[in-house]
N, C-alpha and C. Protein backbone atom coordinates (compact mmCIF):
# COMPACT_ATOMS: atom_id res chain seq x y z
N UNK A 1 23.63 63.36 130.41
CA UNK A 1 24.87 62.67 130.50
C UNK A 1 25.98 63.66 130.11
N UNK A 2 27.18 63.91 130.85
CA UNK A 2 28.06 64.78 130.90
C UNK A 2 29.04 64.32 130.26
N UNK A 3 29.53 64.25 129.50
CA UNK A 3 31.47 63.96 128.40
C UNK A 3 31.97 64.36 128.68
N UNK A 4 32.99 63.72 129.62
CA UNK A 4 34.73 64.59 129.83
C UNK A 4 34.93 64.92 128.52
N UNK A 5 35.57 65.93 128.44
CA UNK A 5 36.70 66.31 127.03
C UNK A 5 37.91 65.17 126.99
N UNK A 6 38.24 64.78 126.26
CA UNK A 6 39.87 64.33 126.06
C UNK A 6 41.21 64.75 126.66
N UNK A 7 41.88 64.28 127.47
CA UNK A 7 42.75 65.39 127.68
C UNK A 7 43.76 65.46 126.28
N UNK A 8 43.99 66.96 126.79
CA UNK A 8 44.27 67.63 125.42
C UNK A 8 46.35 67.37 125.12
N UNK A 9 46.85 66.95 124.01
CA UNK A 9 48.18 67.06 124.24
C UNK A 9 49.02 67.63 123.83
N UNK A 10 50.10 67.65 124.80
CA UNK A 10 50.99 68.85 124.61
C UNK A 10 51.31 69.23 123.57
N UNK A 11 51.95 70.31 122.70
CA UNK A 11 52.08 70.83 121.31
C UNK A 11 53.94 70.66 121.21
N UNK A 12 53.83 70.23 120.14
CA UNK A 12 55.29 70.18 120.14
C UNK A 12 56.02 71.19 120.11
N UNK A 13 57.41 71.48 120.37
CA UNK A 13 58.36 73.50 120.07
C UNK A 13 58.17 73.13 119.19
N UNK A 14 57.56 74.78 118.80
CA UNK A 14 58.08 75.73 117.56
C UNK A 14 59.01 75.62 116.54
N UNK A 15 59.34 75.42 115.82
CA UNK A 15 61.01 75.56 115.03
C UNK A 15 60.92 77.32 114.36
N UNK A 16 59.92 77.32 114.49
CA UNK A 16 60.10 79.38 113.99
C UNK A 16 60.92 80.25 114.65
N UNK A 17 61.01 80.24 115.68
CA UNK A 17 62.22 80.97 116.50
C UNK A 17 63.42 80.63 115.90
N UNK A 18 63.74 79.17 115.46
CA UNK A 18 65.06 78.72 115.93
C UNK A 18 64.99 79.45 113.91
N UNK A 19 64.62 78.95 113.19
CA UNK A 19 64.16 79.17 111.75
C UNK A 19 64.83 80.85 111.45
N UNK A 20 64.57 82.04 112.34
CA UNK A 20 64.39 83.55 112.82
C UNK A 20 66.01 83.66 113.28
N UNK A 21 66.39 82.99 114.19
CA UNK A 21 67.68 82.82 114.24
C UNK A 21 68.55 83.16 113.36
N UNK A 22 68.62 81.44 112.77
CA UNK A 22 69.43 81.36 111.72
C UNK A 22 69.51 81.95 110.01
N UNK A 23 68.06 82.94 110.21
CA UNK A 23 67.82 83.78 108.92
C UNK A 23 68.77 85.19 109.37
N UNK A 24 68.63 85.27 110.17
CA UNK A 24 69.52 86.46 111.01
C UNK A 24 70.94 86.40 111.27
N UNK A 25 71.61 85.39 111.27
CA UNK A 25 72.87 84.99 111.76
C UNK A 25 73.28 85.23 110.06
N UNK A 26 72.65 84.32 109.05
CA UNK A 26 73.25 84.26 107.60
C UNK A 26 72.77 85.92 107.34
N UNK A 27 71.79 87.05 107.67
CA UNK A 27 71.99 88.17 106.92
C UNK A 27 73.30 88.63 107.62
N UNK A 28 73.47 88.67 109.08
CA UNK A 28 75.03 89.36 109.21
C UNK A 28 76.43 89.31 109.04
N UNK A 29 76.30 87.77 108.47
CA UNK A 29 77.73 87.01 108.20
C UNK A 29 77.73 87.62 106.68
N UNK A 30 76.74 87.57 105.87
CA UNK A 30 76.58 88.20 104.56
C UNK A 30 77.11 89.81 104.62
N UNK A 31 76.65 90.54 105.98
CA UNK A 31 76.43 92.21 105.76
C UNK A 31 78.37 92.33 105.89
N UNK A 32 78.61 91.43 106.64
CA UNK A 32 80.03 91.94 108.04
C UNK A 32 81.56 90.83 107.03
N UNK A 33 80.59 89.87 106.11
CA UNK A 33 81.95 89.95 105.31
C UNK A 33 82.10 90.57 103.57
N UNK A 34 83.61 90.11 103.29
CA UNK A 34 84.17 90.81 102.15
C UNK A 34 84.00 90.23 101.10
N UNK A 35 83.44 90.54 100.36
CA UNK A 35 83.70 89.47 98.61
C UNK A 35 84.82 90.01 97.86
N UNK A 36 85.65 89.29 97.52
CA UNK A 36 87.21 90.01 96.98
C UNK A 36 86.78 88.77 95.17
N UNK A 37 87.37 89.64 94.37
CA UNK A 37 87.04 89.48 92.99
C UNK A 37 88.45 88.03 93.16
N UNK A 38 88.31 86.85 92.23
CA UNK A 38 89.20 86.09 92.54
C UNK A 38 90.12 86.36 91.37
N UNK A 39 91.39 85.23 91.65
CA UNK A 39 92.95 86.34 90.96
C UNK A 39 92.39 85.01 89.58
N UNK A 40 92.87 85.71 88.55
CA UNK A 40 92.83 85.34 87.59
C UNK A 40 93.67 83.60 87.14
N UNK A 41 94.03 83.31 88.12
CA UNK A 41 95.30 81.73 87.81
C UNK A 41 95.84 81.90 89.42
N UNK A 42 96.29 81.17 90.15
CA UNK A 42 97.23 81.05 90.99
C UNK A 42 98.32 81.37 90.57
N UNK A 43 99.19 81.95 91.35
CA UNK A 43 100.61 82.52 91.38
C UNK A 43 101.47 82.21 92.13
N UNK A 44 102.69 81.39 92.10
CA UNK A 44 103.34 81.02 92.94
C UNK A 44 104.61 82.65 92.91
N UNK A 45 105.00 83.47 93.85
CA UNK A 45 105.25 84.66 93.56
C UNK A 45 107.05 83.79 94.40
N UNK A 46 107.56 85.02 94.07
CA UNK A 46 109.43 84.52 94.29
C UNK A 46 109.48 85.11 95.80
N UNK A 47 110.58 84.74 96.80
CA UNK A 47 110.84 85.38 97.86
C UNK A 47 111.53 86.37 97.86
N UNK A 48 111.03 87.37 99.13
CA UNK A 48 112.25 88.59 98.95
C UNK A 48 110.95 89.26 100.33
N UNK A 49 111.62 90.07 100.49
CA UNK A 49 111.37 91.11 101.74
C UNK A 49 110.22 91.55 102.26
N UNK A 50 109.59 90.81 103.33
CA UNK A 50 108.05 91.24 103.40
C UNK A 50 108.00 92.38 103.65
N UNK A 51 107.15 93.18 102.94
CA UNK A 51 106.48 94.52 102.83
C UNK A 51 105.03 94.25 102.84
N UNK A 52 104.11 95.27 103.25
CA UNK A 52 102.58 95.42 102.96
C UNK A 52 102.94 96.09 101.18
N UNK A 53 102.04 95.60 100.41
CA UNK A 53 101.57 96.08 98.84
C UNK A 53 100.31 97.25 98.78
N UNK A 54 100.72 97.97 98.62
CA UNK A 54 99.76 99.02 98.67
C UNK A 54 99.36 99.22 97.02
N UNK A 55 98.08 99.31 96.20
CA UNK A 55 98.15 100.00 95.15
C UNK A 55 97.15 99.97 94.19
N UNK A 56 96.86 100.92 93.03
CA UNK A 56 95.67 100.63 92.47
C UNK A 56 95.24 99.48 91.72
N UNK A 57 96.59 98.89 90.90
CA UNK A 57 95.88 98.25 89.95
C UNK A 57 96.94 96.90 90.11
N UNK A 58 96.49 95.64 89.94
CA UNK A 58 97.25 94.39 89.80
C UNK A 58 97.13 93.96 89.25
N UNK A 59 98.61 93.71 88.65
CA UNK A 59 98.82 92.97 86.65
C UNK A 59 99.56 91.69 87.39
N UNK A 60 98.76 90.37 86.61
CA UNK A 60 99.21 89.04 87.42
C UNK A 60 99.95 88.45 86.05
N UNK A 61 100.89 87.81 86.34
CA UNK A 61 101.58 87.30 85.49
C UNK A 61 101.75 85.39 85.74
N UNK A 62 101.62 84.78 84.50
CA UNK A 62 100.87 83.18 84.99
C UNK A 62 102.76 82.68 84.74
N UNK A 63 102.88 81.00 85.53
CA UNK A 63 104.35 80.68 84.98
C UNK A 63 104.33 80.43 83.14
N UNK A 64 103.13 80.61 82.73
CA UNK A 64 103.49 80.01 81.23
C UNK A 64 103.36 81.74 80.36
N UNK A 65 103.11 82.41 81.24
CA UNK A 65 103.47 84.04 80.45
C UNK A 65 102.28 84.95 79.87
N UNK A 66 101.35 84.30 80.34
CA UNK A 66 99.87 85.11 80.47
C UNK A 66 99.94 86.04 81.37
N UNK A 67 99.33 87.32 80.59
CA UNK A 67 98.45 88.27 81.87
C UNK A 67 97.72 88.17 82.39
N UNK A 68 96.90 88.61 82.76
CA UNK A 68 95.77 88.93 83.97
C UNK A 68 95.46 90.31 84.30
N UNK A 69 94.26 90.69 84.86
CA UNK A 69 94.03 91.89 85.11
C UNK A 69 92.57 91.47 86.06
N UNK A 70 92.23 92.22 86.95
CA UNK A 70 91.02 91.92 87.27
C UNK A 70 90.64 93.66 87.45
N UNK A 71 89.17 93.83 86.54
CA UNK A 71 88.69 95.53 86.48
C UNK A 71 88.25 95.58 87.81
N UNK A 72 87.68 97.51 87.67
CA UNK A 72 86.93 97.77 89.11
C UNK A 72 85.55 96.99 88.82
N UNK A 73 85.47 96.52 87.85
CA UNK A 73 84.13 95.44 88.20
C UNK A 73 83.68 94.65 88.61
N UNK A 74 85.18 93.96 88.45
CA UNK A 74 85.65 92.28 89.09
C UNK A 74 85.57 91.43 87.93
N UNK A 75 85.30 92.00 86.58
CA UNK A 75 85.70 90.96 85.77
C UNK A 75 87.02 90.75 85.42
N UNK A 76 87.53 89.65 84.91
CA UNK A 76 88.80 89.55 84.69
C UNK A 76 89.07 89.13 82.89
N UNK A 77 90.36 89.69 82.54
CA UNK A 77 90.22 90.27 81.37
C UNK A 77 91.88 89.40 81.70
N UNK A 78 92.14 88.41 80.55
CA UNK A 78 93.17 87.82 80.62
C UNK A 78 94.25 87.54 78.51
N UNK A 79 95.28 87.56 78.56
CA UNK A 79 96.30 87.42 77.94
C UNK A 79 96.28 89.28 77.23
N UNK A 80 96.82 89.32 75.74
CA UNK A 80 97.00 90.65 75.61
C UNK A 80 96.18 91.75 76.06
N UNK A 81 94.53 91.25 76.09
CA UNK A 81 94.12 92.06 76.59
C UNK A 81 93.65 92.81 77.99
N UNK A 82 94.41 92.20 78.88
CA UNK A 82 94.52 92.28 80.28
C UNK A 82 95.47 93.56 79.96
N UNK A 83 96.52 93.90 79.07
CA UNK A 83 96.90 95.36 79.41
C UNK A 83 96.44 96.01 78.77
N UNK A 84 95.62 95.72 78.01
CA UNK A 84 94.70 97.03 76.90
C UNK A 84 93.39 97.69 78.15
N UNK A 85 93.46 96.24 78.88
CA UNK A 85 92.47 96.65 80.39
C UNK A 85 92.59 97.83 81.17
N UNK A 86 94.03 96.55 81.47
CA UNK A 86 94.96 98.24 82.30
C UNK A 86 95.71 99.47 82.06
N UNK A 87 95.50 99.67 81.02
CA UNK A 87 95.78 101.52 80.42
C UNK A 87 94.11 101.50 80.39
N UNK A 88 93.29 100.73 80.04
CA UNK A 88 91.73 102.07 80.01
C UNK A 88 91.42 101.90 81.48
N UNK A 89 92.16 100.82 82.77
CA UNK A 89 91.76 101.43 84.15
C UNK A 89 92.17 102.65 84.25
N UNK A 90 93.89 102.78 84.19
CA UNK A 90 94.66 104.21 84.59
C UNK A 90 93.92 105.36 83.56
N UNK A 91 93.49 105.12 82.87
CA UNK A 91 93.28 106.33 81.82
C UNK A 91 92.00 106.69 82.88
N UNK A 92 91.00 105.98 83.34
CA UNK A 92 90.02 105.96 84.06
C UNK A 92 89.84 106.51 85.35
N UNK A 93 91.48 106.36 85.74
CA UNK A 93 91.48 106.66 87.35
C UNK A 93 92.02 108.32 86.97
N UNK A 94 92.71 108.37 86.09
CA UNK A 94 93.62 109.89 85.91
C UNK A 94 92.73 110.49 85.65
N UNK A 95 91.12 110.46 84.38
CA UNK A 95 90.16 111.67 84.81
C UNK A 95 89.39 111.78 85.56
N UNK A 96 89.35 110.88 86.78
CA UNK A 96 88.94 111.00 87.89
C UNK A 96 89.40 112.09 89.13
N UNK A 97 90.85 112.17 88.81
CA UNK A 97 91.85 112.48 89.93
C UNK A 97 93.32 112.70 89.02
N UNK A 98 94.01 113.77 89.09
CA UNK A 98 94.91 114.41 88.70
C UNK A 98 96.15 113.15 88.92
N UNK A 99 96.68 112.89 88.00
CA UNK A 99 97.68 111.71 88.20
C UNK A 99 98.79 112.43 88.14
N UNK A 100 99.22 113.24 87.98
CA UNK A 100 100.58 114.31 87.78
C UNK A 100 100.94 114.71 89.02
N UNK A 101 99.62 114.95 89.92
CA UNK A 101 99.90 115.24 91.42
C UNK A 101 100.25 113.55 91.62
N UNK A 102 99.25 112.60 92.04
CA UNK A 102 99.81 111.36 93.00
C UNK A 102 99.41 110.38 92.18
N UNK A 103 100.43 110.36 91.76
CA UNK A 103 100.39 108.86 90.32
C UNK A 103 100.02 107.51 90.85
N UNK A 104 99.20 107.11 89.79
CA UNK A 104 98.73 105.69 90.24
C UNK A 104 100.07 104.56 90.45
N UNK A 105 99.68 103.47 91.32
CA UNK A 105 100.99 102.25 91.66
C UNK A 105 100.31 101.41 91.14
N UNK A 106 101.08 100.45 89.94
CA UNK A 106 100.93 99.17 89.95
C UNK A 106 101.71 98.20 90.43
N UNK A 107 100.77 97.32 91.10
CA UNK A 107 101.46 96.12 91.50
C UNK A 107 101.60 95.00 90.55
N UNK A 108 103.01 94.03 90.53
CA UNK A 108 102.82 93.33 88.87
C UNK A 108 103.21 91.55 90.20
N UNK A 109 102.28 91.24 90.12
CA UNK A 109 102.23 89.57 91.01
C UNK A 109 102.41 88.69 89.93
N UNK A 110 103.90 88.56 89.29
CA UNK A 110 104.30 87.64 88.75
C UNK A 110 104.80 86.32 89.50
N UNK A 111 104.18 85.10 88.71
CA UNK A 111 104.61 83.71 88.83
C UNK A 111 106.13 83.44 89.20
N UNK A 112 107.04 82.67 90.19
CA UNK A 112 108.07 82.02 89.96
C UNK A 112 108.66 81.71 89.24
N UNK A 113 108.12 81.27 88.14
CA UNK A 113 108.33 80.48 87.00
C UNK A 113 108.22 81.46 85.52
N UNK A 114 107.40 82.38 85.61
CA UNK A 114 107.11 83.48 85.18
C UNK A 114 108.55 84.12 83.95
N UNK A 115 108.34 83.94 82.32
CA UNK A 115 109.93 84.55 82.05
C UNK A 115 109.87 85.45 81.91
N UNK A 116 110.68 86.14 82.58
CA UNK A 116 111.16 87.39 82.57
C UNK A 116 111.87 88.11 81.16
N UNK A 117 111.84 87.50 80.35
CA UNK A 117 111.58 88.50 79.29
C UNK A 117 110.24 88.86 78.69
N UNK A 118 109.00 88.16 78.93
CA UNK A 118 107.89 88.40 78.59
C UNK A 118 107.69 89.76 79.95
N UNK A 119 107.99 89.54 81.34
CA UNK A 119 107.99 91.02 82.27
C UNK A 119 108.52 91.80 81.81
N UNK A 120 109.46 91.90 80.96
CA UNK A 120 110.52 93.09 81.12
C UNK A 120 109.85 93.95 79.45
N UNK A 121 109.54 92.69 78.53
CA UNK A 121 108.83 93.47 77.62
C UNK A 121 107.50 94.25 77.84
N UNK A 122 106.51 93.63 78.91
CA UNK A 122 105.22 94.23 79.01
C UNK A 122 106.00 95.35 80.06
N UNK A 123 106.48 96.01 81.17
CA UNK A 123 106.82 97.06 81.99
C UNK A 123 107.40 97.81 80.93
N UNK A 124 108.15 97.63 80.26
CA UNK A 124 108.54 98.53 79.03
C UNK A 124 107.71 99.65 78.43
N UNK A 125 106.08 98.77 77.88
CA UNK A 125 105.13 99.42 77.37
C UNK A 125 104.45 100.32 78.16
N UNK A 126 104.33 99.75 79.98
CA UNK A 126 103.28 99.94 80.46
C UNK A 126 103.98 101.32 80.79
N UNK A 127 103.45 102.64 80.56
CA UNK A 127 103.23 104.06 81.13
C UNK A 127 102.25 104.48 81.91
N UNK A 128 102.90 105.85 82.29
CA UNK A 128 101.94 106.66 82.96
C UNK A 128 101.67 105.88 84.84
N UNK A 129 102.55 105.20 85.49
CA UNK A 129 102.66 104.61 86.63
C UNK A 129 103.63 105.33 87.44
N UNK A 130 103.44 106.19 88.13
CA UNK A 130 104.38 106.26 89.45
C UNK A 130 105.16 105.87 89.93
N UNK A 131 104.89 104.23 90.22
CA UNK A 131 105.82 103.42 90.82
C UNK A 131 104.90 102.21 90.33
N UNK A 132 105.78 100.80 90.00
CA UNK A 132 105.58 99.58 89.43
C UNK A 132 106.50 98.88 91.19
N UNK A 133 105.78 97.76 91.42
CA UNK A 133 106.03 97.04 92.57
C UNK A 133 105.79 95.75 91.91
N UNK A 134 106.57 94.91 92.24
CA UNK A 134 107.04 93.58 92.18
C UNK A 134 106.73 92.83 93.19
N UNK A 135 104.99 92.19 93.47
CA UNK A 135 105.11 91.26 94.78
C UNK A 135 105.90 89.90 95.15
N UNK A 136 106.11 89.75 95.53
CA UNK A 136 107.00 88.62 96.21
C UNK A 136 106.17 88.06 97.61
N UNK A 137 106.62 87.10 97.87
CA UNK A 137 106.40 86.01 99.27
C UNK A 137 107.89 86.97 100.08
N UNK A 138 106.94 86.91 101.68
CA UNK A 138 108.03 87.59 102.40
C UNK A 138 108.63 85.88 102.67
N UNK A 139 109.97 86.36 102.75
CA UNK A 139 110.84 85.25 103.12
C UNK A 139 111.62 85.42 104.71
């Protein structure tokens, strides 16, 4: 006596391909973007003349009169000692690279609201800068 076999049934797709895909899509979106260190407080900055900001180091200033600093590490180092930060960055970058030839720029991204006698006392202290830039919102 002879037994048909069963017919046999179809196999369902794969999901491994599709699985291969999307492991591939997340390594290049990972390789092809930027991780930027985040700013220490939001800043609402004043209007005035759009320019591109070019520069090494950014001292953030909050509306209630805090500093900010974010290192080349990406940690962020906030109230007095955000400028004790930024003299051991510049001290850092100058024995790296001759600062007498092309002096380091700080950029200072003070708040709107921001008082300006707490700016005018910390730029006072801060030495050894080339040029100090004041970001602003282009208007």
């Amino acid at each position: 006596m002879k037994l048909t076999a069963p017919p046999r049934r179809a196999l369902p797709d794969s999901l491994l391909p599709m699985i291969d895909v999307v492991l591939f899509l997340i390594v290049f979106f990972m390789i092809a973007s930027e991780f930027a260190a985040p700013e220490p407080f939001a800043v609402a900055a004043p209007e005035g003349a759009a320019e591109a900001a070019a520069g090494e180091f950014t001292l953030f200033l909050s509306a209630g009169g805090d500093w900010g600093f974010v290192g080349a590490d990406g940690g962020v180092v906030t109230g007095e000692a955000a400028l004790a930060a930024l003299e051991a960055a510049r001290g850092a970058l100058c024995a790296a690279r001759d600062c007498a030839v092309a002096p380091a720029v700080l950029l200072v991204k003070a708040d709107l609201a921001a008082p300006a006698a707490v700016l005018a006392k910390a730029l006072s202290g801060v030495q050894g800068f080339g040029e100090v830039r004041l970001l602003t919102v282009g208007g």
